[in-house]
Protein backbone atom coordinates (compact mmCIF):
# COMPACT_ATOMS: atom_id res chain seq x y z
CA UNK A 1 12.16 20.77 26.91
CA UNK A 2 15.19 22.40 26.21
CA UNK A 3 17.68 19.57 24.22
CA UNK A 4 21.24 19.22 25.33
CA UNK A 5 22.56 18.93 21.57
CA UNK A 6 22.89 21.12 18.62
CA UNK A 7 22.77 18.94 15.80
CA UNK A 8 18.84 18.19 15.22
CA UNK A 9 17.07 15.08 14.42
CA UNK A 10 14.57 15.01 11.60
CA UNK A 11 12.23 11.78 12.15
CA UNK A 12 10.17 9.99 9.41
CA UNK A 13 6.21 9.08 10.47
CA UNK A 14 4.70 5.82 9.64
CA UNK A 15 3.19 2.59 10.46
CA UNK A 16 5.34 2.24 13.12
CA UNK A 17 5.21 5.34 14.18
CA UNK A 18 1.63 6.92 13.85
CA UNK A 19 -0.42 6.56 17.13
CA UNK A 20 -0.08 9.54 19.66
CA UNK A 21 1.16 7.65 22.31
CA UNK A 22 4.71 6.71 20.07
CA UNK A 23 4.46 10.18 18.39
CA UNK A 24 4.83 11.83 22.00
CA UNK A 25 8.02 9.42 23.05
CA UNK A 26 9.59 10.33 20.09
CA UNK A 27 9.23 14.35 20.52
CA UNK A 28 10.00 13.53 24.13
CA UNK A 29 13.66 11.27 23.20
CA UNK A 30 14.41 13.95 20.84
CA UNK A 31 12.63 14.43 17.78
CA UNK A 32 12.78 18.49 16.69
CA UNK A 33 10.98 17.91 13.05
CA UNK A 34 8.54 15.46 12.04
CA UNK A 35 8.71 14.24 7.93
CA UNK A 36 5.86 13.10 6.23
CA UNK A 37 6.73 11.16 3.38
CA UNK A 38 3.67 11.77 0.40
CA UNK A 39 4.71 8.84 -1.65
CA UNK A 40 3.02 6.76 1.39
CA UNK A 41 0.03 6.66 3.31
CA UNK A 42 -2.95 9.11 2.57
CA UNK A 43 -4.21 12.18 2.85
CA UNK A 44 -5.98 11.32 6.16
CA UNK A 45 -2.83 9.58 7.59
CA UNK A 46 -0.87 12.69 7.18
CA UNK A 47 -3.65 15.07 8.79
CA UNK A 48 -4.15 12.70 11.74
CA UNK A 49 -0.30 12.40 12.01
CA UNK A 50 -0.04 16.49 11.91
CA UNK A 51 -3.11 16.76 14.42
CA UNK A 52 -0.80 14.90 17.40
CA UNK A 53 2.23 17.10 16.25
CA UNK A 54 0.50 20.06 16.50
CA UNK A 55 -1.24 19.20 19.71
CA UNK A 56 2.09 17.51 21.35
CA UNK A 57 3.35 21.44 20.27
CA UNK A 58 0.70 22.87 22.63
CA UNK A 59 0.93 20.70 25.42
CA UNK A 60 4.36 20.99 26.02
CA UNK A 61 5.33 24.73 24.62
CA UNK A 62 7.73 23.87 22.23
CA UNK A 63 7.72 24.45 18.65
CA UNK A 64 7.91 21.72 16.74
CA UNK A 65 8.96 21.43 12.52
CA UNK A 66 6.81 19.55 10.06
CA UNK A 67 7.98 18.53 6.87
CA UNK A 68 6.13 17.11 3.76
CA UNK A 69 8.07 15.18 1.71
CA UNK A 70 6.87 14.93 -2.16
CA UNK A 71 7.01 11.84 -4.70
CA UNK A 72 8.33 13.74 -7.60
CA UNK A 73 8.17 11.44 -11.20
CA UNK A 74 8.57 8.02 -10.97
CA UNK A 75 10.31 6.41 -13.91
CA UNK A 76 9.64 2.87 -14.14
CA UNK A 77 9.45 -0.06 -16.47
CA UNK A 78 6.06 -1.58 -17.61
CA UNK A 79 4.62 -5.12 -16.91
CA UNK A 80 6.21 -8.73 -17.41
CA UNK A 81 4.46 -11.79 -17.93
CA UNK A 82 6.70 -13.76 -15.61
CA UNK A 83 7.58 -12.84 -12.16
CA UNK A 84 10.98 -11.89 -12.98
CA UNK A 85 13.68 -12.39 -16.24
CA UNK A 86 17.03 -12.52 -16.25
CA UNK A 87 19.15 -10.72 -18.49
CA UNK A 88 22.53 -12.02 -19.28
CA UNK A 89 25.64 -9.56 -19.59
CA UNK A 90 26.33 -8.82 -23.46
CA UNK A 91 23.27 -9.59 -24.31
CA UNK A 92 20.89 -7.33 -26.49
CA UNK A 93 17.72 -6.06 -24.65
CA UNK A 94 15.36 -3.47 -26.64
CA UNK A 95 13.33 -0.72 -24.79
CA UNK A 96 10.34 1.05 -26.29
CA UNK A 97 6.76 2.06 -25.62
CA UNK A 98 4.54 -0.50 -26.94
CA UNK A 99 1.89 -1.53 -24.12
CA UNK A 100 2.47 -5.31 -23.97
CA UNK A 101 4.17 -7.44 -21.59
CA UNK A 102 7.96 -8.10 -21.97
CA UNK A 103 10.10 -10.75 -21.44
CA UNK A 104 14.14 -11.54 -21.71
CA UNK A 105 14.78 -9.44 -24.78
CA UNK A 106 12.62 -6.54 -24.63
CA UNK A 107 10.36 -4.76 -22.24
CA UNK A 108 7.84 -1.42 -22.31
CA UNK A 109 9.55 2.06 -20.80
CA UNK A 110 6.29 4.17 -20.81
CA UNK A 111 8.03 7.63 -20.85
CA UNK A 112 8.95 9.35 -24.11
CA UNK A 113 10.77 12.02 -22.59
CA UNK A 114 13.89 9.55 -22.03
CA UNK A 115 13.91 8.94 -25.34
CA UNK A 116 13.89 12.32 -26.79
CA UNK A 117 17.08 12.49 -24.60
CA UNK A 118 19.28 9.09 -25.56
CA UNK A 119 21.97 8.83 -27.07
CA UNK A 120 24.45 6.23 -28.31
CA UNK A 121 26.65 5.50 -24.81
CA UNK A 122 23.95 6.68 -22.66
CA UNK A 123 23.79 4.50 -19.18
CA UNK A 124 20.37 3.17 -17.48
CA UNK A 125 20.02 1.57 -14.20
CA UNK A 126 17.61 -0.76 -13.31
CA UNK A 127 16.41 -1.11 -9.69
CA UNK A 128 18.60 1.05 -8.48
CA UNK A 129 21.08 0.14 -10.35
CA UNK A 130 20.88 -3.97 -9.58
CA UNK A 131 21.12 -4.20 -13.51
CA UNK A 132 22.67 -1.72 -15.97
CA UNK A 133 21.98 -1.14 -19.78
CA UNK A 134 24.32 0.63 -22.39
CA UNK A 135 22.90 2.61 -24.88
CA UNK A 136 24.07 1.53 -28.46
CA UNK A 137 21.28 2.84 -30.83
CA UNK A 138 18.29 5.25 -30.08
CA UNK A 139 15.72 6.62 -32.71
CA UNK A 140 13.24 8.38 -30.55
CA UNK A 141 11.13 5.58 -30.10
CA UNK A 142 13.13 2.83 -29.08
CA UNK A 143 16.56 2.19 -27.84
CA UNK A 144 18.73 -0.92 -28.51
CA UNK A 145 20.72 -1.58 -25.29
CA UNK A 146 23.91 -4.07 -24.02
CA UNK A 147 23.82 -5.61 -20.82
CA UNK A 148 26.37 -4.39 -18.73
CA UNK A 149 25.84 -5.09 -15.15
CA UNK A 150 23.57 -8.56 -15.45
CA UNK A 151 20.92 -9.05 -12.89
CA UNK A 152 17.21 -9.62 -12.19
CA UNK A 153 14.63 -7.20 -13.24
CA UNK A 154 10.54 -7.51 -13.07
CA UNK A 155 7.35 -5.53 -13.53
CA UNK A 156 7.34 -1.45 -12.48
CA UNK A 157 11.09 -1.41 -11.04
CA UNK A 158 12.59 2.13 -11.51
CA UNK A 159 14.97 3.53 -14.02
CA UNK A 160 17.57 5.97 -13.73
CA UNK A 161 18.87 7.57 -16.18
CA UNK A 162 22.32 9.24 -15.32
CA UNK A 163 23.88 12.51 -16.77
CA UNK A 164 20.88 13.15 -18.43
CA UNK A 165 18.47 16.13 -17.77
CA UNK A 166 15.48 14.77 -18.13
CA UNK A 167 13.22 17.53 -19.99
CA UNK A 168 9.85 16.96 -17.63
CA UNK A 169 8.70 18.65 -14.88
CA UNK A 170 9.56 17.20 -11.51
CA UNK A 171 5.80 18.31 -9.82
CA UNK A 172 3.83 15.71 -10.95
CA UNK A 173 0.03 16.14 -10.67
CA UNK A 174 -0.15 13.68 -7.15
CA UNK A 175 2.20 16.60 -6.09
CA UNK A 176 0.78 19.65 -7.11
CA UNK A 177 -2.54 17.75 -4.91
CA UNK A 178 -0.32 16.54 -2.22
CA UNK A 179 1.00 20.30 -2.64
CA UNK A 180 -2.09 22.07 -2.35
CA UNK A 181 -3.20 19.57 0.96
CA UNK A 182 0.03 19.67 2.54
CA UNK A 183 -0.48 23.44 2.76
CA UNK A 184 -3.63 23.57 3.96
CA UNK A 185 -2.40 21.83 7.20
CA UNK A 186 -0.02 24.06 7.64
CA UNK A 187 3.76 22.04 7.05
CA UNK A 188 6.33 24.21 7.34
CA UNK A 189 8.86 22.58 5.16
CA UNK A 190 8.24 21.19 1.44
CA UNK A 191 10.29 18.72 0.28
CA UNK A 192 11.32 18.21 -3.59
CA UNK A 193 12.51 15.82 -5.15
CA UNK A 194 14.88 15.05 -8.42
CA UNK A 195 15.78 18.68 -8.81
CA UNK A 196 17.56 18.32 -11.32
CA UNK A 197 18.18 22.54 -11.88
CA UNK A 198 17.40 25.68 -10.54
CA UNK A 199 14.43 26.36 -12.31
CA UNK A 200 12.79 22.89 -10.81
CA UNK A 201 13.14 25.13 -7.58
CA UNK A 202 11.34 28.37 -9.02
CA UNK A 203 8.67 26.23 -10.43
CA UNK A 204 8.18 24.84 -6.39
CA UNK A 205 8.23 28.07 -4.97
CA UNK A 206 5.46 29.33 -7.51
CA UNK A 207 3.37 26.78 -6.03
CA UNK A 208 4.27 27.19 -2.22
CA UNK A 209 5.08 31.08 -2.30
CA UNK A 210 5.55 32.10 1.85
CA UNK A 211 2.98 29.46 3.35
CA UNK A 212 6.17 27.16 3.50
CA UNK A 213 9.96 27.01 3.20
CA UNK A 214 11.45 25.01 0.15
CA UNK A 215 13.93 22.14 1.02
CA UNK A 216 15.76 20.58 -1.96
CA UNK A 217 16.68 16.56 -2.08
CA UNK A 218 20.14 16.31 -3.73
CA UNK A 219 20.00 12.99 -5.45
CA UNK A 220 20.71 13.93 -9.14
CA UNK A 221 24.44 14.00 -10.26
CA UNK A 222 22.90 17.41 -12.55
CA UNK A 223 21.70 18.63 -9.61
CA UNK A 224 25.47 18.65 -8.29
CA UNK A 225 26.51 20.68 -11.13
CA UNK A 226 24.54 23.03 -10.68
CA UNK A 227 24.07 23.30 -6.98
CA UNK A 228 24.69 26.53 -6.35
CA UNK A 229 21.58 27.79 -8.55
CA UNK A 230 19.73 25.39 -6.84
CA UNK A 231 20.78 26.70 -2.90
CA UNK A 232 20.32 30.31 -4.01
CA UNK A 233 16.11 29.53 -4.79
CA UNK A 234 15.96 26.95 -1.80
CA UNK A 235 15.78 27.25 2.30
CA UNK A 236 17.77 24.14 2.73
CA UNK A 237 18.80 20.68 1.25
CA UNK A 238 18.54 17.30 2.03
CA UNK A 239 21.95 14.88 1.05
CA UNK A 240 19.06 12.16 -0.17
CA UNK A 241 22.13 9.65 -0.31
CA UNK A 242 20.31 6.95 -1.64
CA UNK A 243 19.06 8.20 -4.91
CA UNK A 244 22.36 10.13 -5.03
CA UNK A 245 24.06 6.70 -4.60
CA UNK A 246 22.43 5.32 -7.50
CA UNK A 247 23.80 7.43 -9.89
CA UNK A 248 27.26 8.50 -8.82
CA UNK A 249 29.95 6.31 -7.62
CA UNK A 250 29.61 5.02 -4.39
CA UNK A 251 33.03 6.54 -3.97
CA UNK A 252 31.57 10.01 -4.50
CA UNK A 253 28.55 10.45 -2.37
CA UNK A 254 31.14 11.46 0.63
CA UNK A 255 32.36 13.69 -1.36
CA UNK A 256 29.07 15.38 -2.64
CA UNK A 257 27.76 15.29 1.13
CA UNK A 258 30.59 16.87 2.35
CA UNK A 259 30.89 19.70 -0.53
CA UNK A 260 26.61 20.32 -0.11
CA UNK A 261 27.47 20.81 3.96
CA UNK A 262 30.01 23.10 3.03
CA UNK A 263 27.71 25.11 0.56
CA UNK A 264 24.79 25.43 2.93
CA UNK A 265 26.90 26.32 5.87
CA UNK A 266 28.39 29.37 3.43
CA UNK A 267 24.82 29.94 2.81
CA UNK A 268 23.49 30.01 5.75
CA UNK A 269 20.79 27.12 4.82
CA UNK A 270 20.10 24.27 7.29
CA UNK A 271 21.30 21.13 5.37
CA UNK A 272 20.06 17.42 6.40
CA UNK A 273 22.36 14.79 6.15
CA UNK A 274 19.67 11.53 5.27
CA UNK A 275 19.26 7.68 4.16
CA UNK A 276 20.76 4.44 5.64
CA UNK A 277 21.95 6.18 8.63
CA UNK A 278 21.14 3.72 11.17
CA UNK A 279 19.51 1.07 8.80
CA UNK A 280 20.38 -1.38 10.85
CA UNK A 281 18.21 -0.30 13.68
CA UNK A 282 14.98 -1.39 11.69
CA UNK A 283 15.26 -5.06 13.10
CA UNK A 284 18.00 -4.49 16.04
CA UNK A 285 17.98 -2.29 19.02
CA UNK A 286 21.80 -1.21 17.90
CA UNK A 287 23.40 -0.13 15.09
CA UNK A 288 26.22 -1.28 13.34
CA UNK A 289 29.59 0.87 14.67
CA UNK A 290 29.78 1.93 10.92
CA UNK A 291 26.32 3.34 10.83
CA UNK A 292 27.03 5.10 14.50
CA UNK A 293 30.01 6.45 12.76
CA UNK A 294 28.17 8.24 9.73
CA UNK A 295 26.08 9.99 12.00
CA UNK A 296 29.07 10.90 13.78
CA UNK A 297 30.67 12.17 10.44
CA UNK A 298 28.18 13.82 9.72
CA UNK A 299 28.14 16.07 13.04
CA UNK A 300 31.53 16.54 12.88
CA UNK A 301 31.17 18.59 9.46
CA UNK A 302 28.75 20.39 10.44
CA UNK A 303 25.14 19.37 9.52
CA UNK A 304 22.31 20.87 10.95
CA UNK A 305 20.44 17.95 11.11
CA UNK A 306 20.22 13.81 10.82
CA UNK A 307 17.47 11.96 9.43
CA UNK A 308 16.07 8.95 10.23
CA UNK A 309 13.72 7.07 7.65
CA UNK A 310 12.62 3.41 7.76
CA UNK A 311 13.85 3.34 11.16
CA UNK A 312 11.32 5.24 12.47
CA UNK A 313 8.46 4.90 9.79
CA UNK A 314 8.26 1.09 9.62
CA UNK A 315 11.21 -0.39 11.65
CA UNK A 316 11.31 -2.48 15.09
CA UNK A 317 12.75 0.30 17.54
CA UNK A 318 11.61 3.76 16.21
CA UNK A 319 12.08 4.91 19.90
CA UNK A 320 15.55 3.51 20.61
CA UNK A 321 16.76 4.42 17.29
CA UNK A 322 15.87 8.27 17.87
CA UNK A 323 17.78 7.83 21.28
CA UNK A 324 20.63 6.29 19.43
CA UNK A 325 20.88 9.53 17.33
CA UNK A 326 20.51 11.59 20.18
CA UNK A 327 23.27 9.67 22.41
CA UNK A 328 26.03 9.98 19.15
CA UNK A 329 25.17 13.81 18.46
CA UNK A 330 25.66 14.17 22.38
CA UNK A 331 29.36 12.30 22.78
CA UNK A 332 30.70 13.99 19.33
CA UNK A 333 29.70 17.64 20.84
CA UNK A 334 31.23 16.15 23.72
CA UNK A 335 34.55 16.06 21.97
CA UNK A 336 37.15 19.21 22.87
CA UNK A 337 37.89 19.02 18.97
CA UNK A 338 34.75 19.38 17.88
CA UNK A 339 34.41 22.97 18.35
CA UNK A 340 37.70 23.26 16.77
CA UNK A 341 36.85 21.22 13.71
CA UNK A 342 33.59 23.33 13.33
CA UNK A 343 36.16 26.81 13.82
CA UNK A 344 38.34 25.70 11.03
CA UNK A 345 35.60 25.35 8.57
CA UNK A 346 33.80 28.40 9.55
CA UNK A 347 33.04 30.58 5.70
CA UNK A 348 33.92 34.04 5.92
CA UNK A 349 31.67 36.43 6.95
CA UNK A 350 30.30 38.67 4.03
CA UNK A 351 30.69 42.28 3.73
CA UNK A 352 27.39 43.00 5.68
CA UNK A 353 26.48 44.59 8.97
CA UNK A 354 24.79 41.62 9.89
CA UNK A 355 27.58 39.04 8.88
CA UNK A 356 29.92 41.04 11.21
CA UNK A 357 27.55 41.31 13.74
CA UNK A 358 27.47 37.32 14.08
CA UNK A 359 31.16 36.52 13.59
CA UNK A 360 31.83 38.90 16.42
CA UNK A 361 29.35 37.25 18.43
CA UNK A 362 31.18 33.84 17.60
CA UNK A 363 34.39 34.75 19.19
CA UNK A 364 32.37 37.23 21.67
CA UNK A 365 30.93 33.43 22.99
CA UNK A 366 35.01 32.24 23.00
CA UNK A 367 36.35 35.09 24.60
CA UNK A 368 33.96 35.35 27.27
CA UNK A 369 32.12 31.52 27.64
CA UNK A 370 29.01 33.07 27.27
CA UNK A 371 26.42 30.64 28.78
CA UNK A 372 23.55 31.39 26.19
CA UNK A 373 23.60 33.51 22.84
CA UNK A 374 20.21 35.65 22.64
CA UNK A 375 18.91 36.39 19.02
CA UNK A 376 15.66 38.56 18.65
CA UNK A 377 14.50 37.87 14.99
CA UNK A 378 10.98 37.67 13.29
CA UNK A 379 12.07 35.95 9.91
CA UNK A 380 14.44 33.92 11.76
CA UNK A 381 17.92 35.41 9.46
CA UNK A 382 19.33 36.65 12.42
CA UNK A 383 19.41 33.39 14.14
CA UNK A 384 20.32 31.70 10.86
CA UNK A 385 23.52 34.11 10.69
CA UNK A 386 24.63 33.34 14.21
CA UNK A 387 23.88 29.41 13.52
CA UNK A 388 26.47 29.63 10.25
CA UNK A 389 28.81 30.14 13.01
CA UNK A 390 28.73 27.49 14.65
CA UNK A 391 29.48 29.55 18.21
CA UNK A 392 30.21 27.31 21.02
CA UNK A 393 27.35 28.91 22.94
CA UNK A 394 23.90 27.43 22.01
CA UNK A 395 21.48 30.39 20.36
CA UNK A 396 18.38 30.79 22.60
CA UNK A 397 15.78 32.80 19.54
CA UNK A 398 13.03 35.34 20.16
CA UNK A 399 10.30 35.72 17.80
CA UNK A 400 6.67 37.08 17.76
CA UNK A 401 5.91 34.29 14.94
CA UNK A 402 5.21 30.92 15.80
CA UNK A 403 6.18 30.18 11.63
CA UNK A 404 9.51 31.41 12.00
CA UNK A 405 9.94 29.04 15.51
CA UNK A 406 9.14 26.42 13.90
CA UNK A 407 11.13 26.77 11.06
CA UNK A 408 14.15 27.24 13.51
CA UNK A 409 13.83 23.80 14.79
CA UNK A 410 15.49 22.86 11.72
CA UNK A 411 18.43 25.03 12.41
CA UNK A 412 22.06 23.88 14.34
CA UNK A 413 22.10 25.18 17.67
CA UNK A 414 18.91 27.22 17.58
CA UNK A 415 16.61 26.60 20.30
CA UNK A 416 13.23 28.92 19.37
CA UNK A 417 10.67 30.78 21.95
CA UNK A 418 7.55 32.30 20.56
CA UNK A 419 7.61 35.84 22.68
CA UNK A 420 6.68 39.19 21.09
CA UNK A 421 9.01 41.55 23.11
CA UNK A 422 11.39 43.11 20.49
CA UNK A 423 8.41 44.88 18.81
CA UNK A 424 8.54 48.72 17.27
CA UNK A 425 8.02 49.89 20.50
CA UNK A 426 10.02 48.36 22.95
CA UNK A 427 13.33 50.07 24.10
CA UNK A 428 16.47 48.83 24.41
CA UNK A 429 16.74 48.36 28.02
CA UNK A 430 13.67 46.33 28.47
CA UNK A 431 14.57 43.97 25.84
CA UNK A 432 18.25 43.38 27.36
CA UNK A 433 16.45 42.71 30.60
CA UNK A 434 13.64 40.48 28.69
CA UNK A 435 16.50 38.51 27.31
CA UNK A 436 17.82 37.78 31.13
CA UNK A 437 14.56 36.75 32.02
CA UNK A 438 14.00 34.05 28.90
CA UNK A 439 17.62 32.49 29.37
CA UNK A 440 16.91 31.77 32.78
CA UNK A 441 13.64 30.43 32.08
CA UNK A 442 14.77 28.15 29.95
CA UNK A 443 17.43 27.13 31.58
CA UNK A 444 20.60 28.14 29.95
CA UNK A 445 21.84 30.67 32.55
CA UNK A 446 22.41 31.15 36.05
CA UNK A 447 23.24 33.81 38.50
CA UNK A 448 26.36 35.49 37.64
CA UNK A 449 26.70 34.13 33.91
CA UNK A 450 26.87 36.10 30.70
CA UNK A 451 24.43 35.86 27.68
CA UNK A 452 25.26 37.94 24.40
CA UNK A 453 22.61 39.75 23.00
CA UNK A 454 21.74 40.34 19.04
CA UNK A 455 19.05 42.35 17.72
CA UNK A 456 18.04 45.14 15.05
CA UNK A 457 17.78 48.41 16.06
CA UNK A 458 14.97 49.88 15.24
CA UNK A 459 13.70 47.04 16.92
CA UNK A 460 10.41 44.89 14.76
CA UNK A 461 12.19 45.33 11.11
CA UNK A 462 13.15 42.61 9.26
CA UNK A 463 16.90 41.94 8.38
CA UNK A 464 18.61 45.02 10.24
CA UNK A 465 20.83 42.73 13.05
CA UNK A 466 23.24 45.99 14.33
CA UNK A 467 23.95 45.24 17.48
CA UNK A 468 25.88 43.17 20.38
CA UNK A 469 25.20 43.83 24.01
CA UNK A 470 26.73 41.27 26.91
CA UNK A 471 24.24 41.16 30.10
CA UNK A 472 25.47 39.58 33.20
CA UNK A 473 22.62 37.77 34.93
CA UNK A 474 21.94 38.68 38.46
């Protein structure tokens, strides 16, 4: 099962997309992780969903990433008597927290926490920003607003409130359940959403300690400024372009993804590039060129992985539109200047022995076109270091813990086998020759091609990558 890509494709579960028999074809076309999205579908959906993961895992070998994806707070208008109102630009419309029904000049926002933080010239959007209000007086209890952006707005549509930190927490109670269940199956990514700082991350990880790795969803302009507090607590991000979309420019989300790829790839944190990127696909069996372009972009600087949402949750052609991923990751690794595109924005290695380790395993994998890099890791860093690379070789990792595999499958280049060989005990001799014997297994090498080898010695600590040996296959 061994993928001809780097890139990875993260795939969203739902009702079109939660029998065994679809499941399989979309592991088989080229799922690596599996997302279950928490604000839909219950409990019981999501174990019966992880049951065919986990048993599509041990029928074919392979290990396969789950992720859990959490609501996070809501913020939302109250209830209209009408189906909808219109509200005209200039025109006065009042917000406050009386529990009645509203209507063209006033309606209920049930969440005092945006008022303790208003201010005259404050900005809300409506509906995703459909309609947008101007702050011009705020007491605490109420806030007198100015149309500026006119538009349609009805019962329970969300409200964003931008370049404001929001003083709430960002684990509601549904999470801290979802949280606790999501755990108990055994995910191995949790997803969080509105970070807004770094200590919405530390509050997470209290919650999930080891059982699972931490994934932040970049869709706050405050998360932005402080995103490198927030990447320092986390295992990864997610470009959640939508939200992000809402609130910045539309101008500026290119930006942002680009600068958050850049980040994680200095960090050596898998970063997911997601939302609308072949929306299309949910009613047509092809995308638009632009949308087969973004995921293009988004190979080309680097990502570790593409997401697909609605396309494969509720749209048409969940199938084709994984294959349509698949196909454009394929021809842009395809491209001679890929490789070269990938060089030029390689970080610089940091002053440790593993850091030099991988960046001389990068141009090791130039120098000698090295059919198959072989990392031997059992937290999965080592593999993560020679990912941040980017080496033209793909990274073939060793590790006693099915956890850390399937963590991996999140990772650029990295494709993961669960063997304990590299243990306390083993010498170094046996594990060069061990390392022959998986790359030809899996079916990166052939007699009389060269695979690097990177491992610890001592061999079964954690974090001690020292050393580079080149093997020759018989």
């Amino acid at each position: 099962m061994r993928r001809r890509r780097k890139a990875k494709i993260v795939a969203t579960l739902g009702p079109a997309s939660s029998s065994a028999e679809i499941i399989r074809k979309l592991f088989d076309t080229g799922v690596d992780v599996f997302r279950l999205n928490f604000s839909h579908g219950s409990h019981e959906d999501h174990a019966e969903r992880h049951r065919i993961i986990r048993q599509i895992e041990n029928d074919t070998g392979r290990p396969i990433g789950i992720l859990m994806d959490i609501q996070g707070p809501k913020l939302r208008l109250g209830r209209f008597d009408a189906k909808s109102v219109w509200l005209e630009a200039g025109s006065r419309f009042l917000l406050d927290m009386e529990d009645r029904p509203g209507d063209a000049s006033r309606a209920q926002l049930p969440h005092p926490e945006i008022f303790q933080t208003l201010s005259a010239g404050n900005e809300l959007l409506i509906d995703d920003g459909r309609v947008k209000l101007k702050v011009i007086e705020c007491d605490g209890t109420h806030a007198v607003t100015e149309v500026m952006v006119r538009g349609e707005i009805s019962s329970h549509k969300g409200v964003n409130v931008p370049n404001v930190i929001l003083p709430i927490s960002v684990i509601t109670e549904k999470d801290r359940e979802d949280i606790k269940y999501g755990l108990s199956l055994g995910v191995d990514w949790v997803a969080q959403s509105f970070v807004q700082q770094a200590s919405d991350v530390a509050e997470l990880r209290q919650l999930v300690g080891t059982e699972a790795s931490i994934m932040v969803k970049l869709e706050k302009p405050s998360a932005m400024e402080n995103l490198d507090e927030i990447l320092a607590l986390s295992d990864g991000a997610m470009v959640a372009r939508g939200d992000l979309g809402v609130e910045l420019p539309p101008q500026e989300v290119p930006v942002a993804q680009k600068e958050i790829i850049r980040k994680c790839r200095r960090a050596g944190k898998p970063v997911v590039i997601a939302t609308h990127m072949l929306d299309s696909m949910v009613h047509a069996p092809v995308p638009t060129r632009a949308e087969a372009s973004d995921v293009a972009t988004a190979v080309y600087d680097g990502a570790d992985a593409v997401m697909l949402s609605a396309e494969s949750a509720a749209g048409e052609y969940p199938v084709e539109s994984v294959k349509m991923m698949s196909d454009i990751i394929y021809a842009v690794e395809q491209d001679a200047l890929y490789n070269k595109i990938l060089d030029a924005q390689r970080p610089p290695p940091e002053s440790t022995a593993a850091d030099a380790i991988c960046n001389a395993l990068q141009r090791m994998t130039g120098i000698l076109s090295s059919a198959a890099i072989v990392t031997y890791t059992t937290s999965g860093s080592t593999s993560l270091r020679a990912a941040r690379e980017r080496p033209a070789s793909p990274i073939l990792s060793v590790t006693p813990k099915l956890g850390t595999a399937r963590y991996l499958a999140m990772a650029w280049g990295v494709h993961a086998v669960v063997l304990d060989v590299a243990n306390e005990n083993a010498e170094l001799l046996t594990v060069i020759e061990a390392a022959k014997q998986i790359a030809q297994q899996e079916g990166f090498v052939t007699s009389g091609e060269a695979v690097i080898v990177a491992a610890g010695i001592p061999f079964g600590i954690s974090g001690t990558t020292n050393s580079l040996h080149v093997a020759t296959i018989d």
